[in-house]
C-alpha atoms as a PDB file:
ATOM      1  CA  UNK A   1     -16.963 -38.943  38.115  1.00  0.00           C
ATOM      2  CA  UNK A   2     -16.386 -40.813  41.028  1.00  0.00           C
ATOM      3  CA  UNK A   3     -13.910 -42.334  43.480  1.00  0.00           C
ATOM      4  CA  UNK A   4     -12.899 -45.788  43.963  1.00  0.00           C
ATOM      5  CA  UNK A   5     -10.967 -47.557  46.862  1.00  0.00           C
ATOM      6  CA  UNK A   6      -9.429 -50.508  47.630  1.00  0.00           C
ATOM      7  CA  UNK A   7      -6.247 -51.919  49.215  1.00  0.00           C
ATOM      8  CA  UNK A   8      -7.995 -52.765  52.682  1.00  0.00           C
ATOM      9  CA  UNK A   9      -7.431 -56.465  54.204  1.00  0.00           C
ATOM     10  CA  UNK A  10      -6.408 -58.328  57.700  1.00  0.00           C
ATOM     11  CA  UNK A  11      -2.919 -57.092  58.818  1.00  0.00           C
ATOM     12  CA  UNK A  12      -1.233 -58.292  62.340  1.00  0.00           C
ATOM     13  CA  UNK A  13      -0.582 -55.456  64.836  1.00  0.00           C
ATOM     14  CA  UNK A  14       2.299 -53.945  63.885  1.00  0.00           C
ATOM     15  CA  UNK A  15       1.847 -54.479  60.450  1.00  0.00           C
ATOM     16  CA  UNK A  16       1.314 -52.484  57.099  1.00  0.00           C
ATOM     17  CA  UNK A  17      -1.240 -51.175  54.317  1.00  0.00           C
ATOM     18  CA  UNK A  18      -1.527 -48.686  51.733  1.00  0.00           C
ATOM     19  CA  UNK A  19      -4.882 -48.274  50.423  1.00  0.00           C
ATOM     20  CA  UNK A  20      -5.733 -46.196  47.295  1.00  0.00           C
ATOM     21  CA  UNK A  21      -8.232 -43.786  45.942  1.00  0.00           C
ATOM     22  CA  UNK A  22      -8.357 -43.513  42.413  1.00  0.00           C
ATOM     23  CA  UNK A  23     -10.572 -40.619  40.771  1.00  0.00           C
ATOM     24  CA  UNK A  24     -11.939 -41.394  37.863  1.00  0.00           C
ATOM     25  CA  UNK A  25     -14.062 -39.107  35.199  1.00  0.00           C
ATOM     26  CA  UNK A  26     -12.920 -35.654  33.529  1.00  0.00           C
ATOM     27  CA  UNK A  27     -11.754 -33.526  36.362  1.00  0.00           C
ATOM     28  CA  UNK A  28     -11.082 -29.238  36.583  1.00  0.00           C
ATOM     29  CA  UNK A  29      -9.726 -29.369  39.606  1.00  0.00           C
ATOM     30  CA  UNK A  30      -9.521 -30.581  43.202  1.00  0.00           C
ATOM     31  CA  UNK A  31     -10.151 -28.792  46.320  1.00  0.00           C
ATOM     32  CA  UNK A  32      -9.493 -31.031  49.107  1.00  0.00           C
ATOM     33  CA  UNK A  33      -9.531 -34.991  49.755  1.00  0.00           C
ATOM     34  CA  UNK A  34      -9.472 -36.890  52.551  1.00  0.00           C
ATOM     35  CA  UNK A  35      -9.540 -40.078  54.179  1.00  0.00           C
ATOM     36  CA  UNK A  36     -12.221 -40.833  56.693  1.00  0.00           C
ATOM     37  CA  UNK A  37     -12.849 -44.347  58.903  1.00  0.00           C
ATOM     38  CA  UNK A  38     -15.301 -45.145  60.420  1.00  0.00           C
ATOM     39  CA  UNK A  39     -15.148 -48.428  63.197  1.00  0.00           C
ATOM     40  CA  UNK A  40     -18.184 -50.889  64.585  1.00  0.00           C
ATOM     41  CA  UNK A  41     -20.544 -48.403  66.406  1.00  0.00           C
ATOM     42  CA  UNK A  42     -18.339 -45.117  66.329  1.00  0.00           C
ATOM     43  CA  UNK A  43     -18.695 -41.758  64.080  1.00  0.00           C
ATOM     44  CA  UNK A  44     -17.034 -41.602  60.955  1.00  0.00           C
ATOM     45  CA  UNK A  45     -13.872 -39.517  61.609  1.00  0.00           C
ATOM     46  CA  UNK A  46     -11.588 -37.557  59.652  1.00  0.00           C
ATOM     47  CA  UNK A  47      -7.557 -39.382  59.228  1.00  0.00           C
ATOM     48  CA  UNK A  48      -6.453 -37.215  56.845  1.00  0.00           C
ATOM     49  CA  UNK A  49      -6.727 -34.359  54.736  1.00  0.00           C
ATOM     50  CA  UNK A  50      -4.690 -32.691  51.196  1.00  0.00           C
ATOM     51  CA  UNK A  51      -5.909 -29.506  49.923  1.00  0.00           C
ATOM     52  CA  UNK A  52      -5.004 -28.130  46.400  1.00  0.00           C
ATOM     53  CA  UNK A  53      -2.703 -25.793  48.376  1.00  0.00           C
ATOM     54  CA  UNK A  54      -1.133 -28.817  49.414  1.00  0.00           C
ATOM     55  CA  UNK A  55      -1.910 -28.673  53.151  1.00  0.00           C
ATOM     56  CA  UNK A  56      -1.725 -31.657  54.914  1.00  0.00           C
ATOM     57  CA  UNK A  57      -3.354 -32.295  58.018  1.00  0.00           C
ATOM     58  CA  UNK A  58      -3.330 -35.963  59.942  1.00  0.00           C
ATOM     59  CA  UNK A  59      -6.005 -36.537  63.230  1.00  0.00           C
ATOM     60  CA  UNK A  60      -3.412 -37.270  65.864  1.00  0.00           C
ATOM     61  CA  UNK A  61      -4.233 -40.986  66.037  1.00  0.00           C
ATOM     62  CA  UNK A  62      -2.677 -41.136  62.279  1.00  0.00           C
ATOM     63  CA  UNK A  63       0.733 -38.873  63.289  1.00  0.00           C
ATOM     64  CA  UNK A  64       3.666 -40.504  62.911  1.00  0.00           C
ATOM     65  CA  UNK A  65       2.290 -43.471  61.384  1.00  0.00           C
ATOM     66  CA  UNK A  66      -0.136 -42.918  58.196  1.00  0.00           C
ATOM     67  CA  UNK A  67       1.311 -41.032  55.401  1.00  0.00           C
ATOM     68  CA  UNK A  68      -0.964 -39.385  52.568  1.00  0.00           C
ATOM     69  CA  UNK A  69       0.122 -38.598  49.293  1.00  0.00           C
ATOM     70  CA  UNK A  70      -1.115 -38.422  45.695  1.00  0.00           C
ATOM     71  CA  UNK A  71      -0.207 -39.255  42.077  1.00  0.00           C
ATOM     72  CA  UNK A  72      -1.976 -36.613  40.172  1.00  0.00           C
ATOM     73  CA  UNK A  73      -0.572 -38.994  36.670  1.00  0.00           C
ATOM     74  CA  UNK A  74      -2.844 -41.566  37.745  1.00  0.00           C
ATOM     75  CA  UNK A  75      -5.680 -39.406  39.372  1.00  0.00           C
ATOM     76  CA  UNK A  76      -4.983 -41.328  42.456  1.00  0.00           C
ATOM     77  CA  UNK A  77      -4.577 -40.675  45.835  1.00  0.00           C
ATOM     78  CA  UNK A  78      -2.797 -43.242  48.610  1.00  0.00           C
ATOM     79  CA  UNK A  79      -2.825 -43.773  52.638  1.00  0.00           C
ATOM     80  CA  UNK A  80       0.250 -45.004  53.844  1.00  0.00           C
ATOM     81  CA  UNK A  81      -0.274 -46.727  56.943  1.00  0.00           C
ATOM     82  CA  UNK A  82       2.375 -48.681  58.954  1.00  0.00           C
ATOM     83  CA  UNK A  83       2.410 -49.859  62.778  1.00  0.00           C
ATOM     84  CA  UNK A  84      -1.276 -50.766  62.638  1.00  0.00           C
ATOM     85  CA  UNK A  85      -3.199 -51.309  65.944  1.00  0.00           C
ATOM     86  CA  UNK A  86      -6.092 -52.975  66.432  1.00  0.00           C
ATOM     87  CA  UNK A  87      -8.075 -49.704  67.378  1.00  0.00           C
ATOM     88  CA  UNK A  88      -7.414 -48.681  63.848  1.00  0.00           C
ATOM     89  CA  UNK A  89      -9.817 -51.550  62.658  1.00  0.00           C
ATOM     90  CA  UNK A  90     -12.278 -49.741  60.688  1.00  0.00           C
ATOM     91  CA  UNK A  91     -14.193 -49.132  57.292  1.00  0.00           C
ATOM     92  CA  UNK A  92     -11.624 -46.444  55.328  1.00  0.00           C
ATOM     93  CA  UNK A  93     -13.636 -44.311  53.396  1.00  0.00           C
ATOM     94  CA  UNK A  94     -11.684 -41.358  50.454  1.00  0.00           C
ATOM     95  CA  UNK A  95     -13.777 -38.476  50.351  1.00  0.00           C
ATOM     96  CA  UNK A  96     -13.383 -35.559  47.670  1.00  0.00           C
ATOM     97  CA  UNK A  97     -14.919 -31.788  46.627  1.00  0.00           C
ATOM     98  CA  UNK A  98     -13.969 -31.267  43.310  1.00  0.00           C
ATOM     99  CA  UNK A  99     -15.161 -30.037  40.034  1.00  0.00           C
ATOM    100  CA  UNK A 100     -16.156 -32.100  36.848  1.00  0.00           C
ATOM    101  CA  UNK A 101     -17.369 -30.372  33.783  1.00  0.00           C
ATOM    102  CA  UNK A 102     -17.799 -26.674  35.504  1.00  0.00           C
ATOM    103  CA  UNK A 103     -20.004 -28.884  38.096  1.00  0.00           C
ATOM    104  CA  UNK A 104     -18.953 -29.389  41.817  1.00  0.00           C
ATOM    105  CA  UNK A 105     -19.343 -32.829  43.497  1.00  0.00           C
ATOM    106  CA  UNK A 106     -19.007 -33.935  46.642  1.00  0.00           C
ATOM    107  CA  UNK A 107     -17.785 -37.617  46.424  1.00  0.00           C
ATOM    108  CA  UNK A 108     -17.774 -40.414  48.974  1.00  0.00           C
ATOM    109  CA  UNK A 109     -15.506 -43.804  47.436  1.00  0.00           C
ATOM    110  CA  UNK A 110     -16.862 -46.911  48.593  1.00  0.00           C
ATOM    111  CA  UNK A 111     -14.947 -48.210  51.968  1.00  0.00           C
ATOM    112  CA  UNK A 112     -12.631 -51.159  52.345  1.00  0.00           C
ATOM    113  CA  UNK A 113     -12.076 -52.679  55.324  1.00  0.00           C
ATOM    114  CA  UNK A 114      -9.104 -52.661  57.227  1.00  0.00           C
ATOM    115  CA  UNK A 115      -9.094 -55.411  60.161  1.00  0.00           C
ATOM    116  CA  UNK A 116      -5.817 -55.307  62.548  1.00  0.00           C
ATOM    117  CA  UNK A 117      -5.670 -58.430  64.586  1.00  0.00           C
ATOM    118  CA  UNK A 118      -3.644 -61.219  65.534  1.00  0.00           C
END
């Protein structure tokens, strides 16, 4: 089991991205997943967050302007992100706990960079 992103790239200010997480691997169930970043010489920080309950939390630097949602279909999981600033520049990183085969797993997806600049 394990989780795979992509979408990142170079966007303007201003501009948009949607980066994805898909799951892959035999899955129970889901407990929470999230979207961290982490930028050049800062702590990786929390963006967003879905629980199974389907609670959604957003770090206020996200509100307003980042929208997470999922495709359980596809396994996959999406940020939304529209009027990108340059202080959003970072490595995005999906995170899940979940259970595969009776076994829990805490999963880190590889990051892609997002770069906002002109």
């Amino acid at each position: 089991v394990q989780l795979q992103a992509s979408g990142g790239g170079l966007v303007q200010p201003g501009g948009s991205l949607r980066l994805s997480c898909a799951v892959s691997g035999i899955i129970d169930s889901i407990s929470i997943m999230d979207w961290y970043r982490q930028a050049p010489g800062k702590q990786r920080e929390l963006v967003a967050s879905l629980t199974s309950g389907g609670r959604l939390t957003y770090a206020d630097s996200a509100k307003g302007r980042f929208t997470f949602s999922g495709d359980n279909a596809k396994n996959t999981m999406y940020l939304q992100m529209h009027s990108l600033k340059p202080e959003d520049t970072a490595v995005y990183y999906c995170h899940g706990d979940l259970i595969s085969m009776g076994t829990r797993h805490l999963l880190w997806g590889r990051g892609t960079q997002v770069t906002v600049s002109s």
